[in-house]
Protein backbone atom coordinates (compact mmCIF):
# COMPACT_ATOMS: atom_id res chain seq x y z
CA UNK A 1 -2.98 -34.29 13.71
CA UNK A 2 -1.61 -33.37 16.75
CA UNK A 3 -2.59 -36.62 19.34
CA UNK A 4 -0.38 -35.10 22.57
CA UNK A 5 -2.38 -32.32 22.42
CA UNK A 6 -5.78 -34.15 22.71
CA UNK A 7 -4.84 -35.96 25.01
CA UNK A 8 -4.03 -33.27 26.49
CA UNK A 9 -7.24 -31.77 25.88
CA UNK A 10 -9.31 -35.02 27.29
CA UNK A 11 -7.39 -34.95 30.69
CA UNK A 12 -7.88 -31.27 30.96
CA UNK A 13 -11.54 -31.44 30.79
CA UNK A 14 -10.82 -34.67 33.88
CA UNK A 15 -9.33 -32.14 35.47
CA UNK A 16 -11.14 -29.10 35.14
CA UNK A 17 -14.49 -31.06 35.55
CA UNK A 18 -12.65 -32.18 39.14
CA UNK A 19 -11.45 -28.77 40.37
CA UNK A 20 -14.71 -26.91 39.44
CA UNK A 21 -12.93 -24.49 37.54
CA UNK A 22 -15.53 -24.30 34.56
CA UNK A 23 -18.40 -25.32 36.46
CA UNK A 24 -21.65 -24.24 37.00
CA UNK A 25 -22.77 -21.05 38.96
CA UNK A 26 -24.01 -22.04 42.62
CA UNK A 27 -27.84 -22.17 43.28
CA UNK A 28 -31.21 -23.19 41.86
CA UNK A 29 -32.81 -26.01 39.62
CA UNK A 30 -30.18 -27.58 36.75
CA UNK A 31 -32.07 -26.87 33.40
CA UNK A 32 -32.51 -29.39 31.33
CA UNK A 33 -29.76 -31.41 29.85
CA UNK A 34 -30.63 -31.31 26.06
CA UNK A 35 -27.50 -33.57 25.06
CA UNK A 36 -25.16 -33.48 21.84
CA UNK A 37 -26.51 -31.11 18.90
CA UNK A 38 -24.31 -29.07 16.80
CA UNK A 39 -23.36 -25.85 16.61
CA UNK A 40 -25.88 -25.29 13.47
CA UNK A 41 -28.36 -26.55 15.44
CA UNK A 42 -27.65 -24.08 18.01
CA UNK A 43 -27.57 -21.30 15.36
CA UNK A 44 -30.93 -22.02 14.10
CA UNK A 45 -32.26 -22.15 17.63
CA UNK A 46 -33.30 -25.35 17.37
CA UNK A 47 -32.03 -25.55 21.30
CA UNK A 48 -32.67 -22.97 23.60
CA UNK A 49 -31.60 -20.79 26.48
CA UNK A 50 -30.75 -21.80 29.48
CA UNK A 51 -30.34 -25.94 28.12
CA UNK A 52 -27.07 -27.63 28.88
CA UNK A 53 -25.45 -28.60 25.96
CA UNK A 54 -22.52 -30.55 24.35
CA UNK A 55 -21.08 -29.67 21.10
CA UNK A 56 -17.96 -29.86 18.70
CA UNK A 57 -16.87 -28.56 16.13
CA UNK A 58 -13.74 -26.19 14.46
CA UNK A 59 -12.76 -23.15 15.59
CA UNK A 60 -13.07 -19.96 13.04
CA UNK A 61 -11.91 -17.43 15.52
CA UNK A 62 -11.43 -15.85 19.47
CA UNK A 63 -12.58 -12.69 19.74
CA UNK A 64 -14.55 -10.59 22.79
CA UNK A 65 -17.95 -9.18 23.55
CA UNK A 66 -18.57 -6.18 25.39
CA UNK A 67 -18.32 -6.63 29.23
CA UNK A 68 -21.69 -5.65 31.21
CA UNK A 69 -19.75 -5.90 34.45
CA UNK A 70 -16.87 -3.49 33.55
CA UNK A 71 -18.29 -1.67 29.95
CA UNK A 72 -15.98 1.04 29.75
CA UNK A 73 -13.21 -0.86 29.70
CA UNK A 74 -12.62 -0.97 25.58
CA UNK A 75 -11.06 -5.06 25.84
CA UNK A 76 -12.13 -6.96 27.99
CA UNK A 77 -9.79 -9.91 29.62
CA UNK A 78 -12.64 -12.66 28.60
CA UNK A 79 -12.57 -14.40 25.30
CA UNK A 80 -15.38 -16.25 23.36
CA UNK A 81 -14.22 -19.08 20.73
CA UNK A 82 -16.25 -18.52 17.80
CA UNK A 83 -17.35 -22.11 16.11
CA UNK A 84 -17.11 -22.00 12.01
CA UNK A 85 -20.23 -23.44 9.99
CA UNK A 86 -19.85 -26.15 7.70
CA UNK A 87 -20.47 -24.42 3.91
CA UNK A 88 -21.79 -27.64 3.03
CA UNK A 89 -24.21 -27.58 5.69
CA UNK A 90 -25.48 -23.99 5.18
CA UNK A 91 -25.63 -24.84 1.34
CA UNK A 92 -28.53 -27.55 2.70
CA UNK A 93 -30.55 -24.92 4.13
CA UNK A 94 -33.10 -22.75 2.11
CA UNK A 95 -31.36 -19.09 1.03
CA UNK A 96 -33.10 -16.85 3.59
CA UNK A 97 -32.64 -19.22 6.40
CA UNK A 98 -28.69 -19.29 5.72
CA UNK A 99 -28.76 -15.40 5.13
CA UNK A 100 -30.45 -14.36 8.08
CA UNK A 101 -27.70 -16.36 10.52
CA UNK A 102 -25.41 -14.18 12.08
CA UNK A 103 -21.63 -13.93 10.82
CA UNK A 104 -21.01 -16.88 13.39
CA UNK A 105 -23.11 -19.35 14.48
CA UNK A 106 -22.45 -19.66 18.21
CA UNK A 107 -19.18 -19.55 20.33
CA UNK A 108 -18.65 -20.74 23.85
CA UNK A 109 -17.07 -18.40 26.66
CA UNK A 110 -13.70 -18.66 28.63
CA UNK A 111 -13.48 -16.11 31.51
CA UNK A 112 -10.46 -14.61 32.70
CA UNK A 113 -10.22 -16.37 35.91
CA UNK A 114 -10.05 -19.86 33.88
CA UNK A 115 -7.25 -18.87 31.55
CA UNK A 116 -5.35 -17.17 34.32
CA UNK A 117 -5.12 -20.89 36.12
CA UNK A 118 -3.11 -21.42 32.49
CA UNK A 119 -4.86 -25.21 32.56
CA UNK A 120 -6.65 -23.95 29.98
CA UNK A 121 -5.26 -22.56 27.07
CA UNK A 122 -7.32 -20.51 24.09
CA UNK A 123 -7.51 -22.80 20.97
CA UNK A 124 -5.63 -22.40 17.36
CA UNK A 125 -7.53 -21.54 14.25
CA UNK A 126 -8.90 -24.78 12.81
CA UNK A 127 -8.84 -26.93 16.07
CA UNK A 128 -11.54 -29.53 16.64
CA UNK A 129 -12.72 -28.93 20.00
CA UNK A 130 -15.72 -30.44 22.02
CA UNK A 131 -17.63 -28.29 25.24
CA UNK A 132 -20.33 -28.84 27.73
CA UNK A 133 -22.40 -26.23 29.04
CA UNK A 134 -25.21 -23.94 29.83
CA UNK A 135 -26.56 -22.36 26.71
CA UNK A 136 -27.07 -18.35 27.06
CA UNK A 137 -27.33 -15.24 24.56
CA UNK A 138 -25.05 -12.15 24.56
CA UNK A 139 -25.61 -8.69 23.65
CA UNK A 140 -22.31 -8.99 21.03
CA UNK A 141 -22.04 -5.42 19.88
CA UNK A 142 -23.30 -2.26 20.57
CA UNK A 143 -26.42 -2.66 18.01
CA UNK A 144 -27.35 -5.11 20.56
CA UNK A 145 -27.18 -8.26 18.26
CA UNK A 146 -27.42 -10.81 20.51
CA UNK A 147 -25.58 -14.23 19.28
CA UNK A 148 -25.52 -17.84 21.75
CA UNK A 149 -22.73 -18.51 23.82
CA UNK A 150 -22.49 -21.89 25.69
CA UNK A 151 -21.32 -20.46 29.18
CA UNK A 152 -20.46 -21.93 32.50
CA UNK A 153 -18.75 -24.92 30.70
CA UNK A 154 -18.03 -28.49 32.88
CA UNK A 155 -15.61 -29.70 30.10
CA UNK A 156 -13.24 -28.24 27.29
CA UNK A 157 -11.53 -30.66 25.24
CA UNK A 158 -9.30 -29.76 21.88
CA UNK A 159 -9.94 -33.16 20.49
CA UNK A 160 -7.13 -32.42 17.32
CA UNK A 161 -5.05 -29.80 16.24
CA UNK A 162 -3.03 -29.49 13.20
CA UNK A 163 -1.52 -26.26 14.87
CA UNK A 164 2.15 -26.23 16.06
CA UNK A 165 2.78 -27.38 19.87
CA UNK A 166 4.08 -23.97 21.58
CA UNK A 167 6.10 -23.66 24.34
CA UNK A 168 4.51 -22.66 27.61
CA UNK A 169 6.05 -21.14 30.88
CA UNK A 170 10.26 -21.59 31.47
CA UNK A 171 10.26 -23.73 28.56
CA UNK A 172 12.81 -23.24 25.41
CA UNK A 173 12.54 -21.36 22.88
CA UNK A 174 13.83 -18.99 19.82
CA UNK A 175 11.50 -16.63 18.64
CA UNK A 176 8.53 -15.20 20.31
CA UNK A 177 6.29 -17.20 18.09
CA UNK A 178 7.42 -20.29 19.70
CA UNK A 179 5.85 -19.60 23.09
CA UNK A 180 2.12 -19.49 24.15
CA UNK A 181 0.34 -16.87 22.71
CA UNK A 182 0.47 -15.01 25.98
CA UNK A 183 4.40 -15.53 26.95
CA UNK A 184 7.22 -14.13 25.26
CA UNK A 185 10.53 -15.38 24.49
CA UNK A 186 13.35 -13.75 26.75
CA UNK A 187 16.93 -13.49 25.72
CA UNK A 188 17.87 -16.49 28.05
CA UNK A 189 15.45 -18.92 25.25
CA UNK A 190 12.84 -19.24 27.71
CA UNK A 191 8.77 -18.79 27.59
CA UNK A 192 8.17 -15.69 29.85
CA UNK A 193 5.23 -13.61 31.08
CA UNK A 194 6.26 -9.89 30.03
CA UNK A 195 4.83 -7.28 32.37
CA UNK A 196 1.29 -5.84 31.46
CA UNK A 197 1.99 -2.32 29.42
CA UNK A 198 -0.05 0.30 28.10
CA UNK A 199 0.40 1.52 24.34
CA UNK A 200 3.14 3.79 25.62
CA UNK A 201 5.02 1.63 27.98
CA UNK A 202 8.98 1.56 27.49
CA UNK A 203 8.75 -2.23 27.19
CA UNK A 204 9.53 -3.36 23.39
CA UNK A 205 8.04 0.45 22.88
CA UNK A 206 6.11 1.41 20.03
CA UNK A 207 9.03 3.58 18.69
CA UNK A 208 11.58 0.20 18.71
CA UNK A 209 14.30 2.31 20.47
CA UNK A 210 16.68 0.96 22.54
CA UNK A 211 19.63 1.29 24.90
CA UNK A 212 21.73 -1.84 24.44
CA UNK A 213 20.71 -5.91 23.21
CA UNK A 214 18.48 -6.09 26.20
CA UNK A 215 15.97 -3.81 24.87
CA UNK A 216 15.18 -5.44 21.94
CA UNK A 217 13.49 -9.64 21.67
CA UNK A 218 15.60 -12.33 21.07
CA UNK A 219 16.50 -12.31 17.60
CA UNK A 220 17.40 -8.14 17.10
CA UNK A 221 20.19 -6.08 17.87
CA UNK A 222 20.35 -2.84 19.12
CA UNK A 223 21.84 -0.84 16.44
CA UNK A 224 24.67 1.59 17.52
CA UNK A 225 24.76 3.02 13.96
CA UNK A 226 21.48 4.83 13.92
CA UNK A 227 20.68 7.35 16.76
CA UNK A 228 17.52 8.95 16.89
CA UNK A 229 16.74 12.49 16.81
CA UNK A 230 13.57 14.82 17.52
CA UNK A 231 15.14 17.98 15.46
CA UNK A 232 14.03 18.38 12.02
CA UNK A 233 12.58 16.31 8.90
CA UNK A 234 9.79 13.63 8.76
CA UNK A 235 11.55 10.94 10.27
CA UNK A 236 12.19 12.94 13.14
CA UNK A 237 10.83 11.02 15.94
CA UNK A 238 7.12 12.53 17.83
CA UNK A 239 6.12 10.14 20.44
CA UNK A 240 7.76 10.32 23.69
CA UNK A 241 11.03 12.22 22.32
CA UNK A 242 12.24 13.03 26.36
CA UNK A 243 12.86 9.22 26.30
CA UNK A 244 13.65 8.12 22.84
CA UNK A 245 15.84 11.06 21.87
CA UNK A 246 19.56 10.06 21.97
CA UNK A 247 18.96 6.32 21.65
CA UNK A 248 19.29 3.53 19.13
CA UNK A 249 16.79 0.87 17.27
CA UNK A 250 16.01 -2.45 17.51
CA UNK A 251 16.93 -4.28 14.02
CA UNK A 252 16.62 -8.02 12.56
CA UNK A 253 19.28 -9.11 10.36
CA UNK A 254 17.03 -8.47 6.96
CA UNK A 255 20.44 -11.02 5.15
CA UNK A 256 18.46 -13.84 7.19
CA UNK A 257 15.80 -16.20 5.70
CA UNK A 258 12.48 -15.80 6.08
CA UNK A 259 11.54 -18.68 8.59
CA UNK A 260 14.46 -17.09 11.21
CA UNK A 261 12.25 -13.72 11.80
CA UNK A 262 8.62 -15.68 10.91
CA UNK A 263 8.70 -19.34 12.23
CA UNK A 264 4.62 -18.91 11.63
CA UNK A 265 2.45 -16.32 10.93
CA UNK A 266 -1.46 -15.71 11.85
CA UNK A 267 -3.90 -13.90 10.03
CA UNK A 268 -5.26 -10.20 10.64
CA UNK A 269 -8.40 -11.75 12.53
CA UNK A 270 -6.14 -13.49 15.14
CA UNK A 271 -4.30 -10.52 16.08
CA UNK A 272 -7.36 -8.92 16.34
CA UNK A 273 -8.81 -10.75 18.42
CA UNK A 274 -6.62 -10.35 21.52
CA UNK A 275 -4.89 -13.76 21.79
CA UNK A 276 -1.17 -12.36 21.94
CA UNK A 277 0.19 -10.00 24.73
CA UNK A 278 1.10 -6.64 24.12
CA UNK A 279 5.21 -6.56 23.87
CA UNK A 280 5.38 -9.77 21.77
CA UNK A 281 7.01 -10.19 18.41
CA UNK A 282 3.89 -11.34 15.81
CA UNK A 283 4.35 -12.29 12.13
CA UNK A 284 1.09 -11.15 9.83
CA UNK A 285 0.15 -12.41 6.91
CA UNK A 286 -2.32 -9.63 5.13
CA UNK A 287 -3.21 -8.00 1.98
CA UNK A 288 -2.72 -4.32 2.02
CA UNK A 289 -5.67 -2.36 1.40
CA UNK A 290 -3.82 1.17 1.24
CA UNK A 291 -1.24 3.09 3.21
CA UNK A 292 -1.09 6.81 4.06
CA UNK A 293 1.33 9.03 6.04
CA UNK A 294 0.05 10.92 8.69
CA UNK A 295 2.21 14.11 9.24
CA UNK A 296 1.14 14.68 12.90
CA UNK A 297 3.31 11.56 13.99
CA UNK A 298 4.81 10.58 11.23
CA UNK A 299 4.27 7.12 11.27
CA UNK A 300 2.96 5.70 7.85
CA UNK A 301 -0.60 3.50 8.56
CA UNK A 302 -0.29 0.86 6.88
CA UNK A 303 -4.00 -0.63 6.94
CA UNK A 304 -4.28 -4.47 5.86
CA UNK A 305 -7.79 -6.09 4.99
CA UNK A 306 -9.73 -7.59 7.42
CA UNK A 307 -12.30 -10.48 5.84
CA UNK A 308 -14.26 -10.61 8.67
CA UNK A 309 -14.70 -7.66 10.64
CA UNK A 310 -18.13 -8.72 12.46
CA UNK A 311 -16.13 -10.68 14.60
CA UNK A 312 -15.18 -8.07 16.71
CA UNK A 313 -17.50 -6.11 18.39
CA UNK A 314 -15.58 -2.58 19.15
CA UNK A 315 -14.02 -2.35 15.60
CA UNK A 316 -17.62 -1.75 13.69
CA UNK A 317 -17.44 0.22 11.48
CA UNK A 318 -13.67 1.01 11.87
CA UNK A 319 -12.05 -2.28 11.09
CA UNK A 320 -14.49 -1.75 7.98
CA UNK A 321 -13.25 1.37 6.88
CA UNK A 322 -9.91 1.45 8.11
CA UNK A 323 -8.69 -2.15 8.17
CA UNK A 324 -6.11 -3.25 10.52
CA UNK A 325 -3.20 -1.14 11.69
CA UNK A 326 0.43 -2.42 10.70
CA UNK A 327 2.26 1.26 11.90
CA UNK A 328 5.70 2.03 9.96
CA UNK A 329 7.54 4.43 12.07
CA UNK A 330 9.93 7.22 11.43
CA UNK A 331 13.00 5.78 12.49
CA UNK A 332 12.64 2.45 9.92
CA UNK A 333 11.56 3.99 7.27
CA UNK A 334 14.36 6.64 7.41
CA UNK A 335 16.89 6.51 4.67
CA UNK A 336 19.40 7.38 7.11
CA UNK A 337 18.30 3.61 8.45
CA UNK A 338 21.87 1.65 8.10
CA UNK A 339 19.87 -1.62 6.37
CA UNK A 340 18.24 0.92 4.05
CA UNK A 341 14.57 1.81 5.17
CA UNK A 342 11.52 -0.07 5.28
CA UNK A 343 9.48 1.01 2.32
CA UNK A 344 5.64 1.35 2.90
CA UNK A 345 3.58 -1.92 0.98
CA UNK A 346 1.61 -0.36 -1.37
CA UNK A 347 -2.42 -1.45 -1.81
CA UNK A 348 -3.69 -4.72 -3.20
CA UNK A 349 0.84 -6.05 -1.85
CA UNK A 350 -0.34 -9.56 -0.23
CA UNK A 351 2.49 -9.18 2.66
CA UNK A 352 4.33 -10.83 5.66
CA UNK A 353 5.25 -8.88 8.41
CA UNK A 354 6.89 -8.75 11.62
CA UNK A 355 6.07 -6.20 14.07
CA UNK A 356 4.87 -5.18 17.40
CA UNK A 357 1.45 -5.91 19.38
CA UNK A 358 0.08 -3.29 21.10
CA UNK A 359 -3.27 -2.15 21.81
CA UNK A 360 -4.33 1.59 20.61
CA UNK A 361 -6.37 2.56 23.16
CA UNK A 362 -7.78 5.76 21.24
CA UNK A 363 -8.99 3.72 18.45
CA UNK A 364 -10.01 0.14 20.12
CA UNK A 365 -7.68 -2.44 18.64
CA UNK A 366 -4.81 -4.57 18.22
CA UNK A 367 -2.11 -3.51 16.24
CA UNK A 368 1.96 -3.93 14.53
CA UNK A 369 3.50 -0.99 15.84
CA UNK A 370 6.48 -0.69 14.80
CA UNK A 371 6.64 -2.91 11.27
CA UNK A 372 10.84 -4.06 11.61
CA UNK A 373 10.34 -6.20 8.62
CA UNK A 374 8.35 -7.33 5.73
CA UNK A 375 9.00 -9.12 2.27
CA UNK A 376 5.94 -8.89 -0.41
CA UNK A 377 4.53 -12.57 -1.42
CA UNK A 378 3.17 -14.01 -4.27
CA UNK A 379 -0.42 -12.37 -5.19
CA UNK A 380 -2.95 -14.96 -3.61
CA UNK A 381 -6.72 -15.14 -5.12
């Protein structure tokens, strides 16, 4: 376990608790302060709205709710940490009790104004963390289901992490995977912000093209031996061809191990749940459920699995149906590619790939567009 980092947690919550920055909204009576209970006490409602609380537990998950103050916007900047529930805990309970709980049990909220202060950092996966605050419900989706949230919290502390320790702001790095989930890592080795983009932004562009080195993250090469053309054949490019027409692709050296283009890899849920800026260089690891070319841009979508889709609020039904999106475009999967092209997985492939983020805004999620490498792994259960 990681003990820097709670430490690091306990003097955040000092400081946090200090500054105000998680701290109650101004104005009437404090409700009552029902103490420590956990978060399947919470799910069973065994505490109730609007009770201050204090609970721990591990994290499953961030993900986001739909935003009554801004609701067309499809992804919101707020994230809720969603708390897992112990198996052995729900195997205590009677069979309709434990079916009749939501997907999660209760997650606590951290708005955007608190993460933007960056003394506050989303947790990993798995972390042990411990909150304080005032107990609330949340319309999560569109069907209405409404699920707690501990809100207005007056401590955050990540008590242990078995997660890696990531590089934050100006600090060193090699990959983009080294830095904070929100920074890149620029061709100088250090933890940047990159610049908010849209889906079609130039920035690390959903195409991959390039000009020179500079284009492309640390790690790939602009390749002067492939130019990309808009004239005939299916790997002629189709988005944006006044811009990418003429110019060359950002490639990783495929002769390279593994660990030098993946130093870690998430799962399908994490990308999906907004933690990583659009621009930045991700490593998936997912199980293909099929892929299919779609003629109109020619970009192959390769959809991976997603085991829990009721996470995430906009992608019901989709992120059923469809899975997540892991796009291989035209120019990498071109034969004409100098390292040979990028073959599409094929359904049921249990895969690692680098790729990407971006956020389709015509279909409400996160996504690998483009996939610049993969390698199949052994078949998991």
């Amino acid at each position: 376990m990681r003990t820097s980092q709670a430490m690091t947690g306990c003097w955040l919550g000092v400081i946090l608790g200090v500054l105000g920055l998680l701290g109650c909204k101004d104005g009437g009576e404090p409700p009552p302060d029902q103490g420590e209970v956990t978060p399947l006490d919470i799910a069973l409602r065994k505490v109730q709205p609007p009770q201050v609380v204090r609970t721990r537990g591990k994290v499953a998950a961030v993900t986001y709710g739909n935003d009554p103050e801004d609701p067309l916007n499809p992804i919101p900047p707020h994230r809720y940490v969603i708390f897992e529930l112990p198996e052995e805990e729900l195997r205590k309970l009677p069979p309709d009790v434990a079916n009749s709980l939501p997907p999660f049990a209760v997650g606590f909220h951290l708005p955007k104004a608190t993460l933007d202060t960056r003394t506050v950092r989303l947790p990993q996966r798995g972390d042990l963390v411990e909150v304080t605050g005032r107990l609330t419900t949340i319309d999560f989706r569109l069907d209405t289901l409404r699920v707690p949230v501990i809100d207005e919290l007056t401590s955050y502390r990540i008590l242990s992490s078995d997660a890696p320790m990531l590089a934050d702001l100006g600090q060193a790095c090699q990959h983009d995977m080294d830095c904070q989930d929100d920074l890149i890592c620029e061709r100088n080795h250090l933890c940047q912000k990159p610049p908010t983009i849209k889906w079609g932004a130039d920035f690390r562009n959903i195409d991959g093209t390039c000009v020179s080195d500079s284009d492309c993250p640390l790690g790939q090469v602009c390749d002067p031996r492939y130019t990309v053309n808009t004239t005939s054949g299916d790997y002629r490019i189709h988005y944006f061809p006044a811009r990418n027409v003429g110019r060359h692709i950002c490639q990783v050296d495929r002769a390279s191990p593994a660990q030098a283009h993946c130093p870690r890899s998430v799962t399908p849920e994490e990308l999906l749940g907004g933690r990583f800026a659009a621009g930045k260089e991700v490593c998936v690891r997912s199980r293909i459920a099929f892929a299919v070319f779609v003629p109109g841009d020619r970009d192959t979508h390769v959809q991976g699995i997603v085991a829990q889709s009721e996470w995430f609020p906009d992608g019901n039904p989709t992120l059923d149906t469809f899975g997540h999106a892991l796009e291989n475009s035209p120019a990498y999967k071109d034969p004409a590619n100098p390292l040979g092209p990028i073959v599409d997985p094929q359904a049921n492939d249990e895969v690692e790939l680098l790729g990407t983020v971006h956020y389709d805004e015509s279909h409400f999620w996160w996504e690998l567009h483009p996939i610049k490498w993969y390698r199949k792994l052994p078949a998991g259960p």
